[in-house]
Protein backbone atom coordinates (compact mmCIF):
# COMPACT_ATOMS: atom_id res chain seq x y z
CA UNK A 1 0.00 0.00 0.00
CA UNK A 2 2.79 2.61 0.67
CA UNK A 3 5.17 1.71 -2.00
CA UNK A 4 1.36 1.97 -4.78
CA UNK A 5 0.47 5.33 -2.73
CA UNK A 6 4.73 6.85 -2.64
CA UNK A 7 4.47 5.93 -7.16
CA UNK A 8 0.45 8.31 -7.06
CA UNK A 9 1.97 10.74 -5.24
CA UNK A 10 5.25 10.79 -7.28
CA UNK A 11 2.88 10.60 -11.02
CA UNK A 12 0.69 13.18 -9.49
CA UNK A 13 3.97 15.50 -8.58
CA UNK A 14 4.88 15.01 -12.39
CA UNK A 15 1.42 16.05 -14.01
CA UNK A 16 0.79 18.88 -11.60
CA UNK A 17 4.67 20.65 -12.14
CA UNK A 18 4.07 19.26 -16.37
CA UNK A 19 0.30 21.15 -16.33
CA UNK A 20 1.85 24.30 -14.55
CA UNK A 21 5.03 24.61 -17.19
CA UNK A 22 2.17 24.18 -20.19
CA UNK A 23 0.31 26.43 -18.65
CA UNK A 24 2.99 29.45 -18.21
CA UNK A 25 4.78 28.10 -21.60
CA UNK A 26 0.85 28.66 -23.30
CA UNK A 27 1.05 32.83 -21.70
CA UNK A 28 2.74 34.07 -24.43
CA UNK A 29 0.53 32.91 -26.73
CA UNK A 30 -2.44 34.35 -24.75
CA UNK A 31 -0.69 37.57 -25.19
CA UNK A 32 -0.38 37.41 -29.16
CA UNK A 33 -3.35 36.38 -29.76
CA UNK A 34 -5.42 38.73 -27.19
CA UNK A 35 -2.77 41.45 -27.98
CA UNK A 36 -5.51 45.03 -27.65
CA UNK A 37 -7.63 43.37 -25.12
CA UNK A 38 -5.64 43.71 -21.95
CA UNK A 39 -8.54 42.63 -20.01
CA UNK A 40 -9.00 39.53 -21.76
CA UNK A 41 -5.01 38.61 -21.85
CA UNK A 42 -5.15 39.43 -17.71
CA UNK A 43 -7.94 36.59 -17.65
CA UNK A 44 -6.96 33.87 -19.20
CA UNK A 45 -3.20 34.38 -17.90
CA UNK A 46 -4.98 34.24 -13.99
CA UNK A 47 -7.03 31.05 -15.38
CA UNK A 48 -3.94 29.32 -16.53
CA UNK A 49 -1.62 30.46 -13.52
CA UNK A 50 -3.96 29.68 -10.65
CA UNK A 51 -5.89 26.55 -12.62
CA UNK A 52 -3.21 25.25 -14.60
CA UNK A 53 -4.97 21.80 -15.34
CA UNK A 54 -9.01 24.33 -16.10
CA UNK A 55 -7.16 26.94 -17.69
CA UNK A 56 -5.07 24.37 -19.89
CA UNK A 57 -8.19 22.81 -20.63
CA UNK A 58 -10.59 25.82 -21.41
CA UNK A 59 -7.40 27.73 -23.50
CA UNK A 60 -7.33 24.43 -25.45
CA UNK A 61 -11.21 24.24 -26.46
CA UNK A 62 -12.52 27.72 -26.64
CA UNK A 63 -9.61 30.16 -25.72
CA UNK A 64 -6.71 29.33 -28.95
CA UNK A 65 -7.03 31.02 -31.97
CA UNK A 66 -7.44 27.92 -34.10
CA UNK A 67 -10.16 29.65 -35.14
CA UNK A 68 -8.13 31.70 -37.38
CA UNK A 69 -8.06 28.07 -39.77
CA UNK A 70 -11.93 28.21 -40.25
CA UNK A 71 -12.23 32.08 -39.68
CA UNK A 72 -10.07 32.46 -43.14
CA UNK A 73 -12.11 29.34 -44.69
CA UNK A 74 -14.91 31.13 -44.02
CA UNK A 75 -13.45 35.03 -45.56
CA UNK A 76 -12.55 33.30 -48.33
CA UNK A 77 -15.98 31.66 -48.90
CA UNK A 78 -17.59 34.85 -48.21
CA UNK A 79 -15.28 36.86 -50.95
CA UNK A 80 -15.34 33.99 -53.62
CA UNK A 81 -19.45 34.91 -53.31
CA UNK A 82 -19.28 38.12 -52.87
CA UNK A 83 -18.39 38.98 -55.88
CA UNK A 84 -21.06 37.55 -57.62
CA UNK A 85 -23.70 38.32 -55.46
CA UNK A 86 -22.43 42.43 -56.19
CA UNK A 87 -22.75 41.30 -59.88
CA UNK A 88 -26.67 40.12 -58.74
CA UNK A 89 -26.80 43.89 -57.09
CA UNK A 90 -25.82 45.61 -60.23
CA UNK A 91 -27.61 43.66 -62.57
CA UNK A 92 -30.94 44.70 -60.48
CA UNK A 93 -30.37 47.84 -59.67
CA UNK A 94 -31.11 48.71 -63.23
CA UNK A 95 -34.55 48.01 -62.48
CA UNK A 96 -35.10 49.44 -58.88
CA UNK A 97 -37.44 52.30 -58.74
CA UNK A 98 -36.22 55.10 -57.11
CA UNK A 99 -38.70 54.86 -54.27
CA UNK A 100 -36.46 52.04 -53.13
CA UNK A 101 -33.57 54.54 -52.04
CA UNK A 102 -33.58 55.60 -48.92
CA UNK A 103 -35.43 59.12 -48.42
CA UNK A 104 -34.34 61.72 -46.06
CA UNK A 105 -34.93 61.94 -42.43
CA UNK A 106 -38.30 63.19 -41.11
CA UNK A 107 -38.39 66.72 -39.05
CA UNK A 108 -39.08 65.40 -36.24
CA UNK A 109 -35.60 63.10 -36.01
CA UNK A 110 -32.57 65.36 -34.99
CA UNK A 111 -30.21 62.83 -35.88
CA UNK A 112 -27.02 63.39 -38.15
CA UNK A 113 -28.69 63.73 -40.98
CA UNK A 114 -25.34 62.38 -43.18
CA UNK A 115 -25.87 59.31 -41.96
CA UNK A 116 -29.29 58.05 -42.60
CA UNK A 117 -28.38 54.93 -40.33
CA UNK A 118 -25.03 54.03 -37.96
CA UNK A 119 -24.15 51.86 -40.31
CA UNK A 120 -23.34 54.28 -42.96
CA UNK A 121 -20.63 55.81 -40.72
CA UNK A 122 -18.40 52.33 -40.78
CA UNK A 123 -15.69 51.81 -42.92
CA UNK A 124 -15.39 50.10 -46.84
CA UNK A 125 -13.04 47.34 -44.98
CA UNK A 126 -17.16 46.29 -43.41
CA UNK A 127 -18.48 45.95 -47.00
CA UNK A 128 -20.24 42.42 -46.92
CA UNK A 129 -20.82 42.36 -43.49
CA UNK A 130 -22.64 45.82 -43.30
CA UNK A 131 -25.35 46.61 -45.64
CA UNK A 132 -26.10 50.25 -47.16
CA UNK A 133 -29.27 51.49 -45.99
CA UNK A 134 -32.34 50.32 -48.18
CA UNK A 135 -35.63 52.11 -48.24
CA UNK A 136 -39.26 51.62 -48.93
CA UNK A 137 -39.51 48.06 -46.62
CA UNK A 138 -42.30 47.37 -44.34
CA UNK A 139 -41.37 45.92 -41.26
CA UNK A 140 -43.77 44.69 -38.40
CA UNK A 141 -42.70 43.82 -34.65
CA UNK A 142 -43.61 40.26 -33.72
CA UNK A 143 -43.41 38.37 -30.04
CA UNK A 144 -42.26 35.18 -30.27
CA UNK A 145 -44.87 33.85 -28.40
CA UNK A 146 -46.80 34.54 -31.66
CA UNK A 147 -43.78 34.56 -34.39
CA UNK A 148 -44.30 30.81 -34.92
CA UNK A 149 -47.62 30.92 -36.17
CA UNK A 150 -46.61 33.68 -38.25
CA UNK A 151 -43.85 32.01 -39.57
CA UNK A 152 -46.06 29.44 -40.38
CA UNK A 153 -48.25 31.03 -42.62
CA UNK A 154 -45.28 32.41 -44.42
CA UNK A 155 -43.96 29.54 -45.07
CA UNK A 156 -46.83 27.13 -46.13
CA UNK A 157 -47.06 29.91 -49.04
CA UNK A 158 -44.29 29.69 -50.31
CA UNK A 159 -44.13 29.01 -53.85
CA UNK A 160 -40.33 29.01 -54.54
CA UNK A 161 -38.17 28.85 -52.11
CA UNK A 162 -37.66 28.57 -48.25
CA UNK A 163 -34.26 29.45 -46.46
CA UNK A 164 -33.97 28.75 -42.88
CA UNK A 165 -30.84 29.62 -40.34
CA UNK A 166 -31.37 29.32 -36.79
CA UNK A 167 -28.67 28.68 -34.00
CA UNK A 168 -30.50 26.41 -31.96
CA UNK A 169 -33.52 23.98 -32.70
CA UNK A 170 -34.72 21.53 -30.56
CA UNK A 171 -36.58 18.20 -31.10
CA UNK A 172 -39.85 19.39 -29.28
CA UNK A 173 -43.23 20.72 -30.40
CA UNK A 174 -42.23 23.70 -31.58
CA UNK A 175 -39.02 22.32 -33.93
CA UNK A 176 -41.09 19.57 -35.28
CA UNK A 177 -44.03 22.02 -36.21
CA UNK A 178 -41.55 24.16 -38.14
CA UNK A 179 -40.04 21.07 -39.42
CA UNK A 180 -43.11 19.88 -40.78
CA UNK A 181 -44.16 22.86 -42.27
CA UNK A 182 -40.72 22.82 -44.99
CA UNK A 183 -41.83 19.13 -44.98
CA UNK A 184 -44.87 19.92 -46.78
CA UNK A 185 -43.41 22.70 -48.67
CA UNK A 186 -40.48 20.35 -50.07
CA UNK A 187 -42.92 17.94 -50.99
CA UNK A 188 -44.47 20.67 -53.07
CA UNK A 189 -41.83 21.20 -54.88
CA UNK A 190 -40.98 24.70 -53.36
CA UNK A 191 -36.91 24.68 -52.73
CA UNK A 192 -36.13 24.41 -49.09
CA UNK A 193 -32.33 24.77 -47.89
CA UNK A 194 -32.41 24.67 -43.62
CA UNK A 195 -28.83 25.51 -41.65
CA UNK A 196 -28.35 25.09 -38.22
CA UNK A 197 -25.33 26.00 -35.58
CA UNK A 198 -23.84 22.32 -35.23
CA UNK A 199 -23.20 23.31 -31.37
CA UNK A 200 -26.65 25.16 -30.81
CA UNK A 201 -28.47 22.30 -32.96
CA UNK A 202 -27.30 18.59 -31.25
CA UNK A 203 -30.67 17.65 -31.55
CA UNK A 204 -30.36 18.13 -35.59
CA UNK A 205 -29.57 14.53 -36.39
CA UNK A 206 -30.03 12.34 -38.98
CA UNK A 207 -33.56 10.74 -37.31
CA UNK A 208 -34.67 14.43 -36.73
CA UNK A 209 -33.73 15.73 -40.22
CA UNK A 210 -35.12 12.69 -42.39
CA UNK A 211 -38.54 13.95 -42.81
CA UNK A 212 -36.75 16.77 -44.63
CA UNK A 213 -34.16 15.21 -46.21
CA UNK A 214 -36.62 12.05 -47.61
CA UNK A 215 -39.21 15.63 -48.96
CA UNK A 216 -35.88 17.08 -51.24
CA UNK A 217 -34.89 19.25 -48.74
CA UNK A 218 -31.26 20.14 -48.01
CA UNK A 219 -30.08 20.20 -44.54
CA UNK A 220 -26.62 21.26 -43.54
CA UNK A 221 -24.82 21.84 -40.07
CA UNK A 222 -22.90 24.80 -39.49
CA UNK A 223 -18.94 23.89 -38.51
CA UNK A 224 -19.36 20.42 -36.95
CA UNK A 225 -16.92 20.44 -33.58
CA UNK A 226 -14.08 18.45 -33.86
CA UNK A 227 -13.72 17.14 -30.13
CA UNK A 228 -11.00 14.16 -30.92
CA UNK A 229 -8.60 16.94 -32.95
CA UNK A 230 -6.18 19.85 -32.24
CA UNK A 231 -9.04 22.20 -33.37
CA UNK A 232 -12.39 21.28 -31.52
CA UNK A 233 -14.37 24.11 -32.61
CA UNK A 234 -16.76 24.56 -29.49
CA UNK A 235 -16.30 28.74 -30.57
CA UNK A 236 -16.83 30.02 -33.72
CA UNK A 237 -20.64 29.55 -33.48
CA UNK A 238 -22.99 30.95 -35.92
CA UNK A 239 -25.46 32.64 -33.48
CA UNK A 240 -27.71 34.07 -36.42
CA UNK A 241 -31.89 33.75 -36.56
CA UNK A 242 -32.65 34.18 -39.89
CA UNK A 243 -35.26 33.31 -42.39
CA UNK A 244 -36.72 34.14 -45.59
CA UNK A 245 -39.31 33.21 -47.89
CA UNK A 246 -39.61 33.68 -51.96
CA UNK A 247 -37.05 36.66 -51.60
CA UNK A 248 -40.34 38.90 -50.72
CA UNK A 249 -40.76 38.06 -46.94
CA UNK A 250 -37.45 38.03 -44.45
CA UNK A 251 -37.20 37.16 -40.24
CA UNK A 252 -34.54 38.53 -38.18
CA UNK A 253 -35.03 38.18 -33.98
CA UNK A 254 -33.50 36.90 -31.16
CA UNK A 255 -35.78 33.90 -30.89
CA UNK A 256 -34.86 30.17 -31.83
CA UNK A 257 -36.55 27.10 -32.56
CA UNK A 258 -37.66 25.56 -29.46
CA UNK A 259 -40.82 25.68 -27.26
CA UNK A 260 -39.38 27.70 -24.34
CA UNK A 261 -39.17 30.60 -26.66
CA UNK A 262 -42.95 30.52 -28.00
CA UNK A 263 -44.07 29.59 -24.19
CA UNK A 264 -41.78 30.48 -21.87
CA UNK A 265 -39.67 32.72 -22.46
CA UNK A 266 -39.31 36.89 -23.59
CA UNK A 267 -38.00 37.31 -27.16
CA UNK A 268 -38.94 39.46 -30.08
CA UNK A 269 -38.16 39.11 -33.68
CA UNK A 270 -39.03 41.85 -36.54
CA UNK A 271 -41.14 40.80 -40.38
CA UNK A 272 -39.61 42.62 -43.27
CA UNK A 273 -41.32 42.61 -46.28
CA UNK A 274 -39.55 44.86 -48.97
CA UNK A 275 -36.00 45.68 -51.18
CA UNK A 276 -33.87 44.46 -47.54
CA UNK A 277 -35.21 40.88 -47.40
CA UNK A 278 -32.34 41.01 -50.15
CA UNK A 279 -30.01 41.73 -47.60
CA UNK A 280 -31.33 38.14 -45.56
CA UNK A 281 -31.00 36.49 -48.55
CA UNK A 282 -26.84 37.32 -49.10
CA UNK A 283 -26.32 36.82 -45.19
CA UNK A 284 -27.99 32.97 -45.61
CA UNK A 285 -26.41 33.01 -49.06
CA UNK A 286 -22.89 33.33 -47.36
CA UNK A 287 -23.20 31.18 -44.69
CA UNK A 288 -24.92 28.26 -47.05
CA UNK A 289 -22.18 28.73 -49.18
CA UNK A 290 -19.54 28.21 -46.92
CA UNK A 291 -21.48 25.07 -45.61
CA UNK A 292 -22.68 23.55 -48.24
CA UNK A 293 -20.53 24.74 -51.57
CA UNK A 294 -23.59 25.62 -53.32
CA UNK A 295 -23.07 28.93 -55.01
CA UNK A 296 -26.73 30.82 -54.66
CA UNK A 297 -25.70 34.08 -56.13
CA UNK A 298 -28.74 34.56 -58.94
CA UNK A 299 -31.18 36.75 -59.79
CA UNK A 300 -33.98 34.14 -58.98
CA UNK A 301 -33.27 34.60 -55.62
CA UNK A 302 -33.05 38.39 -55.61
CA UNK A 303 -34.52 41.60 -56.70
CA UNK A 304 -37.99 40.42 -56.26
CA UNK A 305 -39.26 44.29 -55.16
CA UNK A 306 -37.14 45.64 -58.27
CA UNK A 307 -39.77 47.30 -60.47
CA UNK A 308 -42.69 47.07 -57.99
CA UNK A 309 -43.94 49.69 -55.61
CA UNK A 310 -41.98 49.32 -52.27
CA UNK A 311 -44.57 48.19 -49.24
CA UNK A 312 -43.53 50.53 -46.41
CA UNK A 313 -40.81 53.30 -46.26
CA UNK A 314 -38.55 51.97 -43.63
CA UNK A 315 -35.26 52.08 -43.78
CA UNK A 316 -32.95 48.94 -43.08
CA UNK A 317 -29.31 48.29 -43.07
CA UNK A 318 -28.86 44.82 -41.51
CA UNK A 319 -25.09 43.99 -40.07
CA UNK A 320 -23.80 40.56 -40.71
CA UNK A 321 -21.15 40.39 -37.93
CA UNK A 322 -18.66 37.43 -37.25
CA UNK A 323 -14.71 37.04 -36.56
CA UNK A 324 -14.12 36.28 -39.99
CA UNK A 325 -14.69 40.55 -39.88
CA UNK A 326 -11.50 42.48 -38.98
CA UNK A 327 -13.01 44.21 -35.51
CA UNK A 328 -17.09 44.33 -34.49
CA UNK A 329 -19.01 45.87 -37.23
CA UNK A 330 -22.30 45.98 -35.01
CA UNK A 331 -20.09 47.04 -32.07
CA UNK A 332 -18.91 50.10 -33.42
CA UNK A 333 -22.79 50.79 -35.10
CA UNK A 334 -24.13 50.24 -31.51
CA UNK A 335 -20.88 53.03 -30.17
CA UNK A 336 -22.08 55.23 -33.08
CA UNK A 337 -25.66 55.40 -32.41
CA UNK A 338 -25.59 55.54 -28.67
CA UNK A 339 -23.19 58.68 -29.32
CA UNK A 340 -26.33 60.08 -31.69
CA UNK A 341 -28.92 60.08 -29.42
CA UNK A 342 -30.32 63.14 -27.99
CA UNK A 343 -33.64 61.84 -25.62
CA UNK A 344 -34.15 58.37 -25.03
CA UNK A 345 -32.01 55.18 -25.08
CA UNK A 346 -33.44 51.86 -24.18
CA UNK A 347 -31.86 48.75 -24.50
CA UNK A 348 -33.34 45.27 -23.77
CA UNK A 349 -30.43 42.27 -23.73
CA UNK A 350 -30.22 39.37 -21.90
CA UNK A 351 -26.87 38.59 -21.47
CA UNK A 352 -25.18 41.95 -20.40
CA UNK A 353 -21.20 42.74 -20.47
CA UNK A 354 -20.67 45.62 -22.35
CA UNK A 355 -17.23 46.49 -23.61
CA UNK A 356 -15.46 49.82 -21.93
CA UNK A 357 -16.19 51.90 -25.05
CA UNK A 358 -20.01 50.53 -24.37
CA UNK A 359 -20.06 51.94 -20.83
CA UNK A 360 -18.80 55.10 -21.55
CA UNK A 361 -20.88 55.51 -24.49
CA UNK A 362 -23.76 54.96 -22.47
CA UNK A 363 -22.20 57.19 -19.14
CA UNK A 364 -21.72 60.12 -22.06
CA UNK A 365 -25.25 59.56 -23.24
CA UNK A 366 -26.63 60.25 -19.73
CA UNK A 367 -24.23 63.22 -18.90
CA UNK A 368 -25.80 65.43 -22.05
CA UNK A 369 -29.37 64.31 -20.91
CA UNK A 370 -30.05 61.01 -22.55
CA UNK A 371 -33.01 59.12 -20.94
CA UNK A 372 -31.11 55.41 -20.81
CA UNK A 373 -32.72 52.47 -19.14
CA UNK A 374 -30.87 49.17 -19.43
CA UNK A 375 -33.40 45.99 -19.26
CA UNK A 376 -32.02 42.56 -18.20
CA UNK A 377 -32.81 39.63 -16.79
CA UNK A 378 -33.51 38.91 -13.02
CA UNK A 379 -33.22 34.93 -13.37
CA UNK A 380 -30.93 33.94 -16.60
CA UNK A 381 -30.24 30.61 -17.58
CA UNK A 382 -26.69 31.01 -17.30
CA UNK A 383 -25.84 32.83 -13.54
CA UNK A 384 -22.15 33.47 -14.31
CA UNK A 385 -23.05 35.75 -16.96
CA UNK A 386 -25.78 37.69 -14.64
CA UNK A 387 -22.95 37.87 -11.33
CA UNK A 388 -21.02 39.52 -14.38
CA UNK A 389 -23.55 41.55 -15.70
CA UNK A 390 -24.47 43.06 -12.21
CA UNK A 391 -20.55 43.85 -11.79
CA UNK A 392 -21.17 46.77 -14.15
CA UNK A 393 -24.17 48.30 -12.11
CA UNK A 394 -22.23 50.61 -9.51
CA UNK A 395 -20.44 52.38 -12.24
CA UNK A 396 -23.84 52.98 -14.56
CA UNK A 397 -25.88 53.56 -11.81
CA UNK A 398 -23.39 56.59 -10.52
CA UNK A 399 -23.61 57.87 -13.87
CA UNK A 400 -27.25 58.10 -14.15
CA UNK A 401 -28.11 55.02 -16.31
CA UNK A 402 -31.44 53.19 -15.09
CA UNK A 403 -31.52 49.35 -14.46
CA UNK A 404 -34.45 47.67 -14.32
CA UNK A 405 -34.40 43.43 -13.60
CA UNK A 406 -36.99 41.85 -15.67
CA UNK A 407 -38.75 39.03 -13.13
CA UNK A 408 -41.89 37.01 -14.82
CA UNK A 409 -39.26 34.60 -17.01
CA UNK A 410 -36.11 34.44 -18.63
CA UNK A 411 -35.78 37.91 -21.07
CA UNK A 412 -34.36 36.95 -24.03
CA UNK A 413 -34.82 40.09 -26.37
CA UNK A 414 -31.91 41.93 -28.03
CA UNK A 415 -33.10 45.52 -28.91
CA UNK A 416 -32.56 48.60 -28.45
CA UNK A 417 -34.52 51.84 -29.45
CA UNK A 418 -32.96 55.16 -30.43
CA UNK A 419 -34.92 58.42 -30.26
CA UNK A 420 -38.17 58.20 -31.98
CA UNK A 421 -37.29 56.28 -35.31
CA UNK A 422 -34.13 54.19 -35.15
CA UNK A 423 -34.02 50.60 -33.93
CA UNK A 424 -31.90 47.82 -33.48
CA UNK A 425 -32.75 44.24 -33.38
CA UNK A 426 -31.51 40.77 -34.03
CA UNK A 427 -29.71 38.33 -32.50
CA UNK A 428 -26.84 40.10 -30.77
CA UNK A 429 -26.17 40.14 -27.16
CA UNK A 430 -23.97 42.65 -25.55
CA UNK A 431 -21.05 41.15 -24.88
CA UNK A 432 -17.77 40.02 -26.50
CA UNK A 433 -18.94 36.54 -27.51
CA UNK A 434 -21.54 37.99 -29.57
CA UNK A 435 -18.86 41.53 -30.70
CA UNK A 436 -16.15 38.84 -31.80
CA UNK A 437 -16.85 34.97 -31.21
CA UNK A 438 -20.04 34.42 -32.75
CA UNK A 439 -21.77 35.12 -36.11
CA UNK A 440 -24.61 37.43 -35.58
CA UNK A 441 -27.39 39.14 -37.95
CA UNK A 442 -29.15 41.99 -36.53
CA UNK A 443 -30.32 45.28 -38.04
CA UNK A 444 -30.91 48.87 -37.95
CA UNK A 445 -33.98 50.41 -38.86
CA UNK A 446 -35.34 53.74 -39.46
CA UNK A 447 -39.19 53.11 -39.07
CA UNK A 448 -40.89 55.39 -36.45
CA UNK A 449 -43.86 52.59 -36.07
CA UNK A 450 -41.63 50.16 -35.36
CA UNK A 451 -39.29 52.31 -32.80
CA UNK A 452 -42.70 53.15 -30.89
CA UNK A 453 -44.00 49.49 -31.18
CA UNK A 454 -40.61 48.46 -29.37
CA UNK A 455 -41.05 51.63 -26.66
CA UNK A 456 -44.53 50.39 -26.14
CA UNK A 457 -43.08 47.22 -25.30
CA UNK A 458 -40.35 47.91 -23.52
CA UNK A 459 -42.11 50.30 -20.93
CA UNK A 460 -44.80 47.63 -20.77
CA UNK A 461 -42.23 45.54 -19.55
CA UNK A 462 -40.77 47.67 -16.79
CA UNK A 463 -43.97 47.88 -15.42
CA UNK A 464 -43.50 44.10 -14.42
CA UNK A 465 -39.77 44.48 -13.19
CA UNK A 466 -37.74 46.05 -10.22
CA UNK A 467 -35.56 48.85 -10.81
CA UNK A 468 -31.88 48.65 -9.05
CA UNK A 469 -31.29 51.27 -6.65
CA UNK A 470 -27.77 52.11 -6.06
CA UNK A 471 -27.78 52.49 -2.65
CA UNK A 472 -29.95 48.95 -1.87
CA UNK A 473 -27.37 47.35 -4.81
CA UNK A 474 -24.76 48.88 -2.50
CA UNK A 475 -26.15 47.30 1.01
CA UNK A 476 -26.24 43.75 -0.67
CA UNK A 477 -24.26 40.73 1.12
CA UNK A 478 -20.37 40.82 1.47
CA UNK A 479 -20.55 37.54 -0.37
CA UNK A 480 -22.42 38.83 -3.29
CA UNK A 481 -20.66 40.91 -3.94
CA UNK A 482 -17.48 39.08 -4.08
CA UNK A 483 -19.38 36.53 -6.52
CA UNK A 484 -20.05 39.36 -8.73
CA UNK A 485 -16.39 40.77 -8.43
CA UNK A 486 -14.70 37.30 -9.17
CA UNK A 487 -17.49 36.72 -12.07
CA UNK A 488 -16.08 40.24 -13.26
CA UNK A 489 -12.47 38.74 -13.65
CA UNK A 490 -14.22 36.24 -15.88
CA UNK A 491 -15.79 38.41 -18.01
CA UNK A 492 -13.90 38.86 -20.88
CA UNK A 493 -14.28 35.29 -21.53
CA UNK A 494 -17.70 34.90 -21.76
């Protein structure tokens, strides 16, 4: 017995001095490859220093920039196709009325009137993954408790095609009604292409997917993981909620496919009828292209409004952001218009850890007399990201900003209104994963309807939610607040 425990104590000496040289030998490469984000570097260098064997383990799955290998598979997909699909563009725009451009701002919007959107402020190097501003769409605000049905309609009337991208969908009720819905539409010969996030979707498996597959539907996974090679994949995650139907009718929200979201939970999505369901089309276009090979860059799936009186006059310019993007495209258009408001600000997100530019953005907002009211969660379904969140309260709350805690369920929604016109929804979270990890599709839109539809909703909802007080927040337990400190340290990996 002594001699067996003296050779476990001497192999566990070896791994535990082995794990801690791997672990400082792996800093430097935490600092290349996190090199502008000291905050980030700083955390995973007190991961792998104080939890050599964890930290080892977490740098190896989701920290490492292996995902530079798929991230350039993926750019290079995207600019193979995005070529052609600008040669789609022009070959259209020959026959887009000019009701389609976007007009000019309304009196009663104060904004910088050189930038009909935030998006047109960003840079050519965001060309592909930001889209110009497009006028005369219709666009209608839809609860997800409700967007199913509607989804449903749109889709069993579809005549030509059906294209589906959704980060998570679950083999329940509600995925097997949507399911069966493209089932039927396959059947009728309508083309039906579904993607879903490989991670988000493990319930998308060959017995789930048949049905489709055995109709003449084509069903791909987005970037199987890899767990049994150097490059498991578990980041990298296409986060995007998108779906369109004939080219005429687009989704965009911050729901997915799965009954908590059309029982349970609080989520909103926005219907866009009109010239931007275009831009829909080239974000699933991309991202079907890069998962499937099959080039979808034609006019039959575009330019369906060219020629025809546009529906509505709102204004959309949908981002398309991802780390195959140099920086956070819907990052800096979130910076940009939080810096352009002049009354009201309110943002509804669930998971909430906003970058330093964020919080001062917001801090500035209040200072020249900004109304801003942040809504979160008061239960989420993952607590280290709320003991984060709330580590950012003392510092907004001494500037001014208002918190309110949502408390019936989980609050999924990610959207934010501007003023009395500009909105931004999609799926999105504010947060790094969703700024630089994931691939997200969300959009800003100039539609005063739509901006008050979203108010209406979101002061509904504080109405059934508690507003942190700074000095209560303050008198909270010693040990909560040391769980929301150490979750702070954590932040920039989440």
């Amino acid at each position: 017995m002594g001699a067996a425990w003296d050779f476990m104590v001497r192999w566990w000496v070896v791994i535990d001095w082995s794990t801690a040289a791997l672990a400082l030998l792996s800093v430097p490469s935490v600092l290349v490859q996190r090199r502008g984000r000291p905050m980030a570097a700083v955390s995973w260098i007190l991961a792998l220093v104080t939890l050599p064997i964890g930290g080892l383990l977490l740098w190896w799955l989701i920290g490492r920039r292996h995902l530079r290998r798929p991230s350039r598979r993926k750019r290079r997909a995207h600019d193979e196709l995005a070529s052609q699909l600008a040669a789609v563009r022009s070959q259209l725009a020959e026959d887009e009325p000019p009701e389609a451009s976007p007009p000019a701002p309304s009196d009663h919007d104060t904004s910088d009137d050189r930038a009909i959107l935030p998006v047109s402020h960003l840079p050519l190097e965001f060309l592909g993954s930001v889209f110009p501003p497009c006028g005369g769409n219709e666009t209608v605000l839809i609860d997800a408790h409700e967007a199913f049905a509607i989804m449903d309609r749109d889709i069993r009337a579809a005549t030509r095609h059906v294209h589906v991208l959704f980060y998570i969908w679950k083999d329940d009720e509600t995925g097997r009604r949507v399911r069966d819905a493209l089932v039927d539409r396959a059947r009728a010969g309508v083309e039906v292409r579904v993607l879903a996030d490989a991670v988000g979707s493990p319930a998308f498996g060959t017995r789930f997917v048949r049905p489709l597959r055995d109709a003449g539907a084509q069903v791909q996974r987005f970037l199987p993981p890899r767990l049994l090679s150097r490059t498991p994949r578990l980041n990298f995650r296409n986060h995007r909620k998108v779906l369109v139907v004939d080219g005429q009718v687009g989704f965009l929200g911050g729901f997915n496919i799965a009954d908590e979201y059309r029982l349970r939970w609080h989520d909103m999505g926005v219907r866009i009828a009109g010239p931007a369901v275009d831009q829909l089309q080239e974000i699933f276009a991309d991202d079907w292209f890069f998962s499937a090979g099959e080039n979808l860059a034609d006019p039959s799936y575009f330019g369906h409004y060219a020629g025809r009186a546009p529906p509505g006059d709102a204004i959309v310019g949908a981002v398309a952001s991802g780390p195959d993007t140099e920086g956070s495209p819907i990052e800096d258009a979130l910076f940009i218009a939080i810096n352009q408001t002049q009354r009201r600000l309110y943002i509804s997100t669930p998971y909430f850890i906003p970058p330093r530019a964020t919080v001062a953005a917001l801090r500035a907002a209040v200072f020249r007399g900004v109304d801003v009211r942040v809504l979160v969660p008061a239960r989420s379904d993952i607590p280290l990201v709320r003991w984060a969140s709330r580590s950012y309260y003392p510092e907004l709350l001494a500037a001014g900003v208002r918190i309110f805690e949502y408390l019936p369920v989980m609050l999924h929604a990610k959207a934010a209104v501007f003023d009395e016109a500009l909105s931004l929804i999609g799926s999105a979270n504010i947060d790094q994963r969703s700024f630089r990890l994931n691939f997200e599709s969300s959009a800003f839109i100039r539609d005063a309807s739509l901006n008050q539809s979203l108010a209406h909703v979101f002061e509904d909802d504080l109405t059934r939610s508690e507003e942190v007080e700074a000095a209560r927040f303050d008198r909270r337990p010693w040990g909560s607040k040391l769980v929301d400190a150490t979750a702070h340290l954590l932040s920039p990996l989440l």
